[in-house]
C-alpha atoms as a PDB file:
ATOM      1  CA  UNK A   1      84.610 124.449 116.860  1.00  0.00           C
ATOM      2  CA  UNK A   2      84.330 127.323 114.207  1.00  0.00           C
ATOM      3  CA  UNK A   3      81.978 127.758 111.602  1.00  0.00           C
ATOM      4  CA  UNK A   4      84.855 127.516 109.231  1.00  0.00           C
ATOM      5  CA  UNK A   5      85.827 123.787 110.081  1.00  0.00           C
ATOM      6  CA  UNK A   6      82.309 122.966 110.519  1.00  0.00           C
ATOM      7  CA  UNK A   7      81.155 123.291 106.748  1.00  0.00           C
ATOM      8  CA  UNK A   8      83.995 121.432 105.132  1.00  0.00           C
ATOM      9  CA  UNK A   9      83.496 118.492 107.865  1.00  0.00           C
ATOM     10  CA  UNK A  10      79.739 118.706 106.765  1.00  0.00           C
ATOM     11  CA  UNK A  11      81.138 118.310 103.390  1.00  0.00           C
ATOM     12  CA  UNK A  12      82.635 115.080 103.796  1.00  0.00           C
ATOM     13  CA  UNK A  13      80.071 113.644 105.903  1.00  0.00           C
ATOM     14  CA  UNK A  14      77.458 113.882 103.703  1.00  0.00           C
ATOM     15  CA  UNK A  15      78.772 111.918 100.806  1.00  0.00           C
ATOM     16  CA  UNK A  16      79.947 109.602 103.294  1.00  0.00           C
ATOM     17  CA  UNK A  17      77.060 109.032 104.589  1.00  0.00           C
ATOM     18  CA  UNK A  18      75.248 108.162 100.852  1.00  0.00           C
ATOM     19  CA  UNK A  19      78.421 106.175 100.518  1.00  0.00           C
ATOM     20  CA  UNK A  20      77.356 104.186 103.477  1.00  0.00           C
ATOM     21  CA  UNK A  21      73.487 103.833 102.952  1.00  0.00           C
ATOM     22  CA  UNK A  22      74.002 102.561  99.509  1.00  0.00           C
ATOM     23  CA  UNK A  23      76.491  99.685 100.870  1.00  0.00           C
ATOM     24  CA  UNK A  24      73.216  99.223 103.563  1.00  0.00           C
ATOM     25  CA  UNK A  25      70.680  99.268 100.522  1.00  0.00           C
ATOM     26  CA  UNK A  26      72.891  96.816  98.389  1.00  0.00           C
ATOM     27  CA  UNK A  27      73.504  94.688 101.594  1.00  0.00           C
ATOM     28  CA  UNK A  28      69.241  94.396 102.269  1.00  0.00           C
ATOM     29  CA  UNK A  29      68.154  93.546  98.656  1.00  0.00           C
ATOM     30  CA  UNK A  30      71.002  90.666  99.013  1.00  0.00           C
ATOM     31  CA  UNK A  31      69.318  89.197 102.468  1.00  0.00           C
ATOM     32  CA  UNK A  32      65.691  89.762 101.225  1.00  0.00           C
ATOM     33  CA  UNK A  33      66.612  87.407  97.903  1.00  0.00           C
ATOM     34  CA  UNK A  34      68.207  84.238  99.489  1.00  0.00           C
ATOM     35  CA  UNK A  35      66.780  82.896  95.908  1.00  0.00           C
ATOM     36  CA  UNK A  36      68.777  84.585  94.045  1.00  0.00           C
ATOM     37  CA  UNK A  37      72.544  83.218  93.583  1.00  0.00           C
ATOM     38  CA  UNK A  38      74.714  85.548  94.234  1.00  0.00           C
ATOM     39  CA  UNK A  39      77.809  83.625  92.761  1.00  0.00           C
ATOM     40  CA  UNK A  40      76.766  83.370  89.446  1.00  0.00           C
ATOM     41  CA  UNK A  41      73.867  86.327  89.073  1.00  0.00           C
ATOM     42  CA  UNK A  42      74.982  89.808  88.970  1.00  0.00           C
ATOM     43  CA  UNK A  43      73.515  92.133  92.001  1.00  0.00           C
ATOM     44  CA  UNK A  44      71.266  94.125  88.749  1.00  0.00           C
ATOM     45  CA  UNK A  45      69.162  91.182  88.635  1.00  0.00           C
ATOM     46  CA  UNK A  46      67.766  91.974  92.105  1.00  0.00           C
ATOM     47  CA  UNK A  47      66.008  94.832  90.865  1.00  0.00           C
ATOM     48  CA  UNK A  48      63.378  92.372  89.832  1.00  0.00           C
ATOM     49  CA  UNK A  49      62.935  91.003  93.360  1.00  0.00           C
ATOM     50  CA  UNK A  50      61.869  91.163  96.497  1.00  0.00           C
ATOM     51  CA  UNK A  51      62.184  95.042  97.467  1.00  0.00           C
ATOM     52  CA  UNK A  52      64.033  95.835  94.506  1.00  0.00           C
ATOM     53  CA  UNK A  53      63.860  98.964  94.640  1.00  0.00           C
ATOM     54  CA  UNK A  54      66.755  99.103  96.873  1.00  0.00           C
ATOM     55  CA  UNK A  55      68.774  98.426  94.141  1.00  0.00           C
ATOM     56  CA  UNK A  56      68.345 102.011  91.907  1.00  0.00           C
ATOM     57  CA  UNK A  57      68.120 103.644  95.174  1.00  0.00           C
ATOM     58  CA  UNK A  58      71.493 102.327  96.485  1.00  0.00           C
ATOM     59  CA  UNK A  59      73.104 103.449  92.938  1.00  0.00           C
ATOM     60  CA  UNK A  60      71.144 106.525  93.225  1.00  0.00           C
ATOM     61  CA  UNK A  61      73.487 107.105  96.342  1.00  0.00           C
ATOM     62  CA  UNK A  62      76.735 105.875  95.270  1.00  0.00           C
ATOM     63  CA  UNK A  63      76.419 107.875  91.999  1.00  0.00           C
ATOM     64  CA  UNK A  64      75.366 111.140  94.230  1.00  0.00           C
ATOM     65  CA  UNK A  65      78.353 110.402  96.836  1.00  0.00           C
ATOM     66  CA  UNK A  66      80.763 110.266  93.964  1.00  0.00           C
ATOM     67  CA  UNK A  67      79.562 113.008  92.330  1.00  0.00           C
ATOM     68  CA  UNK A  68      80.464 114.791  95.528  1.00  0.00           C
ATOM     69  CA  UNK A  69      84.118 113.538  95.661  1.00  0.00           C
ATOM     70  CA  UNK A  70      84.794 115.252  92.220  1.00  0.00           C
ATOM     71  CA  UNK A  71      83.422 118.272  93.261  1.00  0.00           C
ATOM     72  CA  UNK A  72      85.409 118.436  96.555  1.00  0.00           C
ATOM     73  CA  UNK A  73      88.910 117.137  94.587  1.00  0.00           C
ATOM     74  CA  UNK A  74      88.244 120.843  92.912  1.00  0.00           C
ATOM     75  CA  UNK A  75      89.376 122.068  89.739  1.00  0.00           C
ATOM     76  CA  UNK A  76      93.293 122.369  90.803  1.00  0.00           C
ATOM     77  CA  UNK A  77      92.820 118.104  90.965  1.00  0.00           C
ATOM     78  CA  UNK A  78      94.484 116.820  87.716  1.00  0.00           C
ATOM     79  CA  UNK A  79      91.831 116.996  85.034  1.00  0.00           C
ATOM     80  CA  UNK A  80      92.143 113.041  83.830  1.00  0.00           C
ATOM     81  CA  UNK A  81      91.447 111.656  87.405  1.00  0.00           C
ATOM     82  CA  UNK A  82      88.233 114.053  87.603  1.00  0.00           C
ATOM     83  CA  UNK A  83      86.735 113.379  84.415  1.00  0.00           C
ATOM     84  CA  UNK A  84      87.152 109.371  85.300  1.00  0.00           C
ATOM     85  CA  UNK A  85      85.412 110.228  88.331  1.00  0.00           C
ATOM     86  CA  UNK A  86      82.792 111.912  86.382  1.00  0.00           C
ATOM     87  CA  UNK A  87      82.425 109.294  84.031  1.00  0.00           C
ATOM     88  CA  UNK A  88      82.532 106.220  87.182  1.00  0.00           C
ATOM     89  CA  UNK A  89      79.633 108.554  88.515  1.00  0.00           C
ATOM     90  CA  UNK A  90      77.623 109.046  85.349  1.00  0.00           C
ATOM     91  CA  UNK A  91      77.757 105.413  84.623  1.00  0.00           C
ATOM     92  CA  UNK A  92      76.391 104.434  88.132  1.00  0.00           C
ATOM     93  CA  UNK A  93      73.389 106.648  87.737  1.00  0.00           C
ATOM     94  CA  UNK A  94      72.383 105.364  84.419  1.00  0.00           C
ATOM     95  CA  UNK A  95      72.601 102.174  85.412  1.00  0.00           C
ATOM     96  CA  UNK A  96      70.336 102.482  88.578  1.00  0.00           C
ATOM     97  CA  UNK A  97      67.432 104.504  86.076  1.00  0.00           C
ATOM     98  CA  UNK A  98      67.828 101.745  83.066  1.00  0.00           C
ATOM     99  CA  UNK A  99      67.191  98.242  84.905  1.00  0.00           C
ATOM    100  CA  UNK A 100      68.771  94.870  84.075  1.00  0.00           C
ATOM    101  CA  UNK A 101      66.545  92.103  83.115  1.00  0.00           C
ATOM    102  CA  UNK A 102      65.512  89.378  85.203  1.00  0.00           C
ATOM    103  CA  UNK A 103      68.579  86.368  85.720  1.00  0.00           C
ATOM    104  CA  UNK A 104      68.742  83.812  83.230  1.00  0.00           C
ATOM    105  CA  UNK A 105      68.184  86.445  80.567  1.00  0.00           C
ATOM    106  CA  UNK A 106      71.782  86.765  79.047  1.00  0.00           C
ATOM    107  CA  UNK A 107      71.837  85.837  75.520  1.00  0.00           C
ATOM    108  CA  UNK A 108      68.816  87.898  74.383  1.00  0.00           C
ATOM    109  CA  UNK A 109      69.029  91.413  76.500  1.00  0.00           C
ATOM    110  CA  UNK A 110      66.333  94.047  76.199  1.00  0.00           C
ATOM    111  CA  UNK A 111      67.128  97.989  75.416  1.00  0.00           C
ATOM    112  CA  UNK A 112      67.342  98.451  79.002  1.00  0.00           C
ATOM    113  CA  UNK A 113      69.519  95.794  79.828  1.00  0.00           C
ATOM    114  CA  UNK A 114      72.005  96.786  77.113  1.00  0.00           C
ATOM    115  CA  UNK A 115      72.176 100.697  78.850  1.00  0.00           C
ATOM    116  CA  UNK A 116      72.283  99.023  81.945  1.00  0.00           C
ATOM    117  CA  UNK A 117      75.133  96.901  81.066  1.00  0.00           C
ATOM    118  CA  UNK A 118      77.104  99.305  78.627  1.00  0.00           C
ATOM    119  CA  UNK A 119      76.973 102.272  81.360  1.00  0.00           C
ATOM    120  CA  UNK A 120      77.960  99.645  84.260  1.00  0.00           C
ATOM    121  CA  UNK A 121      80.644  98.372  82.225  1.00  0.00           C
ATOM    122  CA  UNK A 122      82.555 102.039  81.115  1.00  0.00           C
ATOM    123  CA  UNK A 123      81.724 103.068  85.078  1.00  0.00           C
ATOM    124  CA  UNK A 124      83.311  99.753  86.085  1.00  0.00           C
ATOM    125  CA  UNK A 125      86.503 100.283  84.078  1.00  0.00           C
ATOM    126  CA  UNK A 126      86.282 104.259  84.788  1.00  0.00           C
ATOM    127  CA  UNK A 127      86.368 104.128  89.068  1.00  0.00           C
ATOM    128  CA  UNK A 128      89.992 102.207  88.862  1.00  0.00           C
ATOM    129  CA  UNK A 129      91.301 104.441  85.958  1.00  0.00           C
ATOM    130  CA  UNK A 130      90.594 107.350  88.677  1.00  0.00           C
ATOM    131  CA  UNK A 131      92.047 105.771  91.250  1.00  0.00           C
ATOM    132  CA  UNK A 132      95.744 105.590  89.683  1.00  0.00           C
ATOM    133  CA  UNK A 133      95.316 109.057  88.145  1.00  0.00           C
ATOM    134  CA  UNK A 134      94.027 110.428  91.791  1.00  0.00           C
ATOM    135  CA  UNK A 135      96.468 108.575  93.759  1.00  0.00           C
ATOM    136  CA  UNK A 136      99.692 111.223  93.413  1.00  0.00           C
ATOM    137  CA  UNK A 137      96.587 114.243  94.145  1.00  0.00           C
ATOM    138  CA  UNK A 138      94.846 112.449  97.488  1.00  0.00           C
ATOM    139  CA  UNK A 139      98.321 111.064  98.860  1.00  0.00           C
ATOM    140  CA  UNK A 140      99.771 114.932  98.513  1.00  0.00           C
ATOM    141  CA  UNK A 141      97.050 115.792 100.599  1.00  0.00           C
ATOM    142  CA  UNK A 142      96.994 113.330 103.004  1.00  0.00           C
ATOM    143  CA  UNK A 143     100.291 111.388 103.707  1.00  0.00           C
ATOM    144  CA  UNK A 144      98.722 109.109 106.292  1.00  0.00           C
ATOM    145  CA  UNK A 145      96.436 107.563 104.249  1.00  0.00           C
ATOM    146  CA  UNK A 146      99.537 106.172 101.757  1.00  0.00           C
ATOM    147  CA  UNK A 147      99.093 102.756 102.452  1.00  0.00           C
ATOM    148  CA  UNK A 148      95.695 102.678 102.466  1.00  0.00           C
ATOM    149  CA  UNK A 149      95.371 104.564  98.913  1.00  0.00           C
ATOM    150  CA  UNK A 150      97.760 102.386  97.499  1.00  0.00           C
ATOM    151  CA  UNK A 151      96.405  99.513  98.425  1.00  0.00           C
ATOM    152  CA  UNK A 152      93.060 100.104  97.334  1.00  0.00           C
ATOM    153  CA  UNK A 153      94.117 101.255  93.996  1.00  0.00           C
ATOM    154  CA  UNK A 154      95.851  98.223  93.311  1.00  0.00           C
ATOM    155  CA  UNK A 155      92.422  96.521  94.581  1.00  0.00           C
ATOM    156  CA  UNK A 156      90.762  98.186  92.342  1.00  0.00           C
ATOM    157  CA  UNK A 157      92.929  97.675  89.377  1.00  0.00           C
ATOM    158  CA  UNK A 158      93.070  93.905  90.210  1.00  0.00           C
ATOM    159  CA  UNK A 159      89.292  93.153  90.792  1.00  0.00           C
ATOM    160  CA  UNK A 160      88.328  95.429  87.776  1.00  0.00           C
ATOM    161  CA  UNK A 161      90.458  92.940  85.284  1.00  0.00           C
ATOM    162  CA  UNK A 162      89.332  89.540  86.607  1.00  0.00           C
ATOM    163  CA  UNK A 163      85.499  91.080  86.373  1.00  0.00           C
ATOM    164  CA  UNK A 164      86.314  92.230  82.512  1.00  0.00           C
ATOM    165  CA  UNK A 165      87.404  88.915  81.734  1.00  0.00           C
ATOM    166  CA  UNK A 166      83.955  87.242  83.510  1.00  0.00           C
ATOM    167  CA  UNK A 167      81.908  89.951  81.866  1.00  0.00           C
ATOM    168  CA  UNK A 168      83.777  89.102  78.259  1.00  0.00           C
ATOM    169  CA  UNK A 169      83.090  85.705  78.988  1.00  0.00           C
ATOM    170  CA  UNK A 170      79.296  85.645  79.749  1.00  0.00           C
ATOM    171  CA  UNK A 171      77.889  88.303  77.285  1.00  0.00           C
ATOM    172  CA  UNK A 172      79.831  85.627  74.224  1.00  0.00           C
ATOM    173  CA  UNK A 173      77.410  83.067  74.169  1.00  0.00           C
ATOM    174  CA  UNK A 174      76.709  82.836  78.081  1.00  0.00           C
ATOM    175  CA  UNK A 175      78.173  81.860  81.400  1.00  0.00           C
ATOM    176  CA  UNK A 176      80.752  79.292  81.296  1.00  0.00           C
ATOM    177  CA  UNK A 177      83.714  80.592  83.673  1.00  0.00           C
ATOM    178  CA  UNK A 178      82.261  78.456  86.207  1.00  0.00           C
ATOM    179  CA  UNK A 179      84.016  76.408  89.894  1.00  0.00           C
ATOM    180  CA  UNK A 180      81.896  73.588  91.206  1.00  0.00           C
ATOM    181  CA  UNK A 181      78.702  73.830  90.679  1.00  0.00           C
ATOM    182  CA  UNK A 182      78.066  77.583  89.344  1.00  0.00           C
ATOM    183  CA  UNK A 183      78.265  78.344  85.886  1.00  0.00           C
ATOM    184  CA  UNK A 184      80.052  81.472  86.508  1.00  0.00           C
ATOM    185  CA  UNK A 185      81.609  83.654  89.076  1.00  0.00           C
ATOM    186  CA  UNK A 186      80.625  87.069  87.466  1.00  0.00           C
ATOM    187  CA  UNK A 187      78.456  87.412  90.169  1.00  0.00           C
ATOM    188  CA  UNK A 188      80.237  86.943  92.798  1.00  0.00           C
ATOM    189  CA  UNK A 189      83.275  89.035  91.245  1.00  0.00           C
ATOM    190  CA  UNK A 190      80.946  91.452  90.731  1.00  0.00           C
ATOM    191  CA  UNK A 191      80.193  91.739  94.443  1.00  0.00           C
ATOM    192  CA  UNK A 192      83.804  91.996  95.075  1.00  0.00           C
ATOM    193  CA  UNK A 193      84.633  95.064  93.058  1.00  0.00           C
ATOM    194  CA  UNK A 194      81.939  96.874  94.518  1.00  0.00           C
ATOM    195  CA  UNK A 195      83.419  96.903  97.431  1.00  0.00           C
ATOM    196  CA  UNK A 196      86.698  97.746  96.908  1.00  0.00           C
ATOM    197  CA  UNK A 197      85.452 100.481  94.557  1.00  0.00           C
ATOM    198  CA  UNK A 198      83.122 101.885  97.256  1.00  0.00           C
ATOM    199  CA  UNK A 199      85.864 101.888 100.171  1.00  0.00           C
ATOM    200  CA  UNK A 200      88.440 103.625  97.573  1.00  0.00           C
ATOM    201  CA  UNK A 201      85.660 106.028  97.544  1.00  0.00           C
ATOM    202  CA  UNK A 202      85.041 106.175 100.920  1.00  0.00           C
ATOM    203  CA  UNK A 203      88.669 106.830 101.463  1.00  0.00           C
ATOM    204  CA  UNK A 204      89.212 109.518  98.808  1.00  0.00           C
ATOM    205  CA  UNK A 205      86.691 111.334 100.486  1.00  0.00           C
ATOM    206  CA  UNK A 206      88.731 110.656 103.767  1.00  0.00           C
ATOM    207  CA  UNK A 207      91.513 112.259 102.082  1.00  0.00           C
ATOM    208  CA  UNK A 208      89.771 115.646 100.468  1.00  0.00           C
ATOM    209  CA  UNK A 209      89.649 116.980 103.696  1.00  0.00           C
ATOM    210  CA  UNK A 210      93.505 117.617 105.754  1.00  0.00           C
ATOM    211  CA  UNK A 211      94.109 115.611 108.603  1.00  0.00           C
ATOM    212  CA  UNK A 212      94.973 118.523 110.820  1.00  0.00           C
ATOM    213  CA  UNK A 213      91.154 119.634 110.141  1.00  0.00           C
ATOM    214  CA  UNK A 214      89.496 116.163 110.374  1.00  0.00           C
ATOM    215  CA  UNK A 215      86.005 116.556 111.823  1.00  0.00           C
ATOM    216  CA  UNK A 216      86.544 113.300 113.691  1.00  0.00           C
ATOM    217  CA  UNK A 217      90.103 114.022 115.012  1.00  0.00           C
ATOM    218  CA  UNK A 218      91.099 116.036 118.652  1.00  0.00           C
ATOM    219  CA  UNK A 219      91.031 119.941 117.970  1.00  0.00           C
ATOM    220  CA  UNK A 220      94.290 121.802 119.374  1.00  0.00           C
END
């Protein structure tokens, strides 16, 4: 292996790897709060409990990782997709340094809570906007990956608009887009778009770097 192919594979590794230990970070806090309910309470509140600092940390990671895949997309990306990127990023590392309040708390919100919510909000509906604009750019570049692009862009699209409409429904006058016994499924929407938007990430970053040069692939 030459030091040429080593670097970019070190390149794509490392924001892979933040990728991954926020998903592990996001996945702890969940186990360590059984209290919490994770159907109707957005994963924010967990800041406030048991190890909650997991929570900043893992968007500490995710924002850092995507920060990453912008840089690697380069400037030759087209400039729309990027600057969603940017803005998906931003957003995810305000949120983590601004902290939601504690659940029940969602007809009165504190300073905090409202730059927690605002920048989660424009970095929710950001990361999708990306997606479709960076779609044409990362298939180019990596023709295998098609399928998988497309389908994660449409995942994203799709899970982004049924979380507006949960968000839209709980901040006007509180949760009541509720099935069975939970007065809303924000929360567990919530969950769901996080992880479609942090394999589309995990993906793009797949496709930044040419498959003929894929640190993971058999070398010639």
């Amino acid at each position: 292996m030459t030091a040429t192919n080593t670097a970019p594979a070190a390149g794509v590794r490392a924001p892979l790897i933040l990728i991954g230990t926020g998903a592990s970070a996001m996945a702890a806090v969940e186990m360590l709060n059984p209290g919490y309910d994770l159907v109707s309470e957005t994963l924010s509140r967990y800041v406030h409990g048991t190890a909650g600092w997991l929570l900043p940390a893992a968007l500490l990671a995710v924002g850092a990782a995507s920060a990453g895949l912008a840089v690697r997309l380069g400037a030759a990306t087209r400039r729309a997709g990027r600057a969603a990127l940017v803005v998906w990023a931003a957003g995810i590392l305000v949120a983590a340094l601004f902290p939601a309040d504690p659940p029940g708390h969602w007809s009165r919100p504190s300073l905090s809570e409202l730059v927690h919510g605002s920048a989660a909000f424009l970095a929710f509906a950001a990361l999708p906007a990306a997606a479709v604009l960076l779609r044409g750019t990362l298939v180019a570049r990596r023709t295998d990956l098609r399928t998988a692009l497309n389908a994660s862009t449409l995942a994203s699209v799709a899970a982004t608009a049924v979380l507006a409409v949960f968000l839209v429904d709980v901040m006007d006058g509180g949760p009541s887009l509720g099935w069975g016994g939970a007065i809303t499924l924000v929360g567990l929407v919530e969950r769901l778009v996080l992880a479609v938007d942090l394999g589309w990430i995990a993906l793009a970053l797949a496709a930044t770097r040419p498959r003929d040069e894929d640190g993971w692939g058999p070398r010639a």
